[in-house]
C-alpha atoms as a PDB file:
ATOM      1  CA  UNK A   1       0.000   0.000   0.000  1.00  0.00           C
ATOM      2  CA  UNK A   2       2.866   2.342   1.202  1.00  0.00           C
ATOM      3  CA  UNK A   3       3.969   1.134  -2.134  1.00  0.00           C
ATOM      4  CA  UNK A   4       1.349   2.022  -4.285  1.00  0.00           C
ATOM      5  CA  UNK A   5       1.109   5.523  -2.506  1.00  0.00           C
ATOM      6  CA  UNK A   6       4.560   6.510  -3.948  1.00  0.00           C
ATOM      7  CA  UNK A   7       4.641   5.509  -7.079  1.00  0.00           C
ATOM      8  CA  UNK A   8       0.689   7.529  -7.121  1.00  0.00           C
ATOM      9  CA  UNK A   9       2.452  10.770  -5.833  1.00  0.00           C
ATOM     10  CA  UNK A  10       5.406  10.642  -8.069  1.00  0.00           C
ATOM     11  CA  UNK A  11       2.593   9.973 -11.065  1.00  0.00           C
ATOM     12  CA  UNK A  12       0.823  12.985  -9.660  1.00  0.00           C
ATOM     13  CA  UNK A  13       4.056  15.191  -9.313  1.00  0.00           C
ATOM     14  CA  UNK A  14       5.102  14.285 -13.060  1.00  0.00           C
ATOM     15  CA  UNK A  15       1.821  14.937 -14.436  1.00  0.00           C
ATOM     16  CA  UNK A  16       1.496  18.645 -12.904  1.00  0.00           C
ATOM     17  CA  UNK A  17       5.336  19.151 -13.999  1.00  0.00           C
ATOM     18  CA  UNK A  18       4.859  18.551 -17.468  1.00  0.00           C
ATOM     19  CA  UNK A  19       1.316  20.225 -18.124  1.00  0.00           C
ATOM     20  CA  UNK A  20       1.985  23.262 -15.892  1.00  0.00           C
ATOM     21  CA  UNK A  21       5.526  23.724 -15.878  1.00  0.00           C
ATOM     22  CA  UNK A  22       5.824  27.616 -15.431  1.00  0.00           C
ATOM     23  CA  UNK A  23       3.424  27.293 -11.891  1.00  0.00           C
ATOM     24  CA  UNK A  24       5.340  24.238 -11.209  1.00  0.00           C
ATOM     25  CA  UNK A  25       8.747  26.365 -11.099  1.00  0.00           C
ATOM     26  CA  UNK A  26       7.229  28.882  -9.379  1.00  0.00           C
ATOM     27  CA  UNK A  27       5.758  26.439  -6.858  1.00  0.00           C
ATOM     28  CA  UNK A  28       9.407  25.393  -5.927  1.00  0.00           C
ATOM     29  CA  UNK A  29      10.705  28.891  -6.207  1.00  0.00           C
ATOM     30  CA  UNK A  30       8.270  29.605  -3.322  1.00  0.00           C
ATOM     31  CA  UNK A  31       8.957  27.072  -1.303  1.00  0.00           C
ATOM     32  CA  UNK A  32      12.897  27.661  -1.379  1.00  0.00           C
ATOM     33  CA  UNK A  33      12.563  30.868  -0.619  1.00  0.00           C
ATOM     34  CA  UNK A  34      10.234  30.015   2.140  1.00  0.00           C
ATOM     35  CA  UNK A  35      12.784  27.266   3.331  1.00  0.00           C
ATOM     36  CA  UNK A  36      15.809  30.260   3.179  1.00  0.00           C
ATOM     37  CA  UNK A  37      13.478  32.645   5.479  1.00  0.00           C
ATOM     38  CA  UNK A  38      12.801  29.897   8.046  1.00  0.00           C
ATOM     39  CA  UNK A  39      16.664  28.970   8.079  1.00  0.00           C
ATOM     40  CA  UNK A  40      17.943  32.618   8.374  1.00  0.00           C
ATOM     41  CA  UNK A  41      15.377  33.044  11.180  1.00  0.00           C
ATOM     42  CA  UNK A  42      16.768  30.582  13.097  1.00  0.00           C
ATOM     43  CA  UNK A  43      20.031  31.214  12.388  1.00  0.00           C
ATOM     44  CA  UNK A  44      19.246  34.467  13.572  1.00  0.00           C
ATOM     45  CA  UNK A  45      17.938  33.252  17.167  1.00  0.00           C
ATOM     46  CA  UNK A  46      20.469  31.143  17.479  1.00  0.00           C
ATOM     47  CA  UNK A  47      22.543  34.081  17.515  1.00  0.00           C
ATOM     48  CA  UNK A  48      20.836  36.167  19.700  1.00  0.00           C
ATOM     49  CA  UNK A  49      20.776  33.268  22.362  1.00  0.00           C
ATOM     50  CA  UNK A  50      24.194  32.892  22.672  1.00  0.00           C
ATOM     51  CA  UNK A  51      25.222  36.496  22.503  1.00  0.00           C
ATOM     52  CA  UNK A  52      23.426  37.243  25.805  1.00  0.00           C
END
């Protein structure tokens, strides 16, 4: 089942790559730059801990 679930996704995933490609891109665009803001927020606590 796990199985089946996968190889489903990675169907689905294809499918919306190849027939929407532009809002694909900009799908992952978002998402990297949402992945960059969480990092450099935490980078920036981190900091702020262990300067006090």
């Amino acid at each position: 089942m796990k199985k089946l679930a996968i190889v489903a996704g990675t169907l689905l995933v294809l499918f919306f790559v190849i027939t929407q490609p532009g809002s694909s891109a900009a799908l992952v665009h978002n998402i990297l730059g949402m992945l960059r803001d969480a990092a450099e927020s935490l980078i920036t606590f981190v900091s702020n801990v262990f300067q006090a």
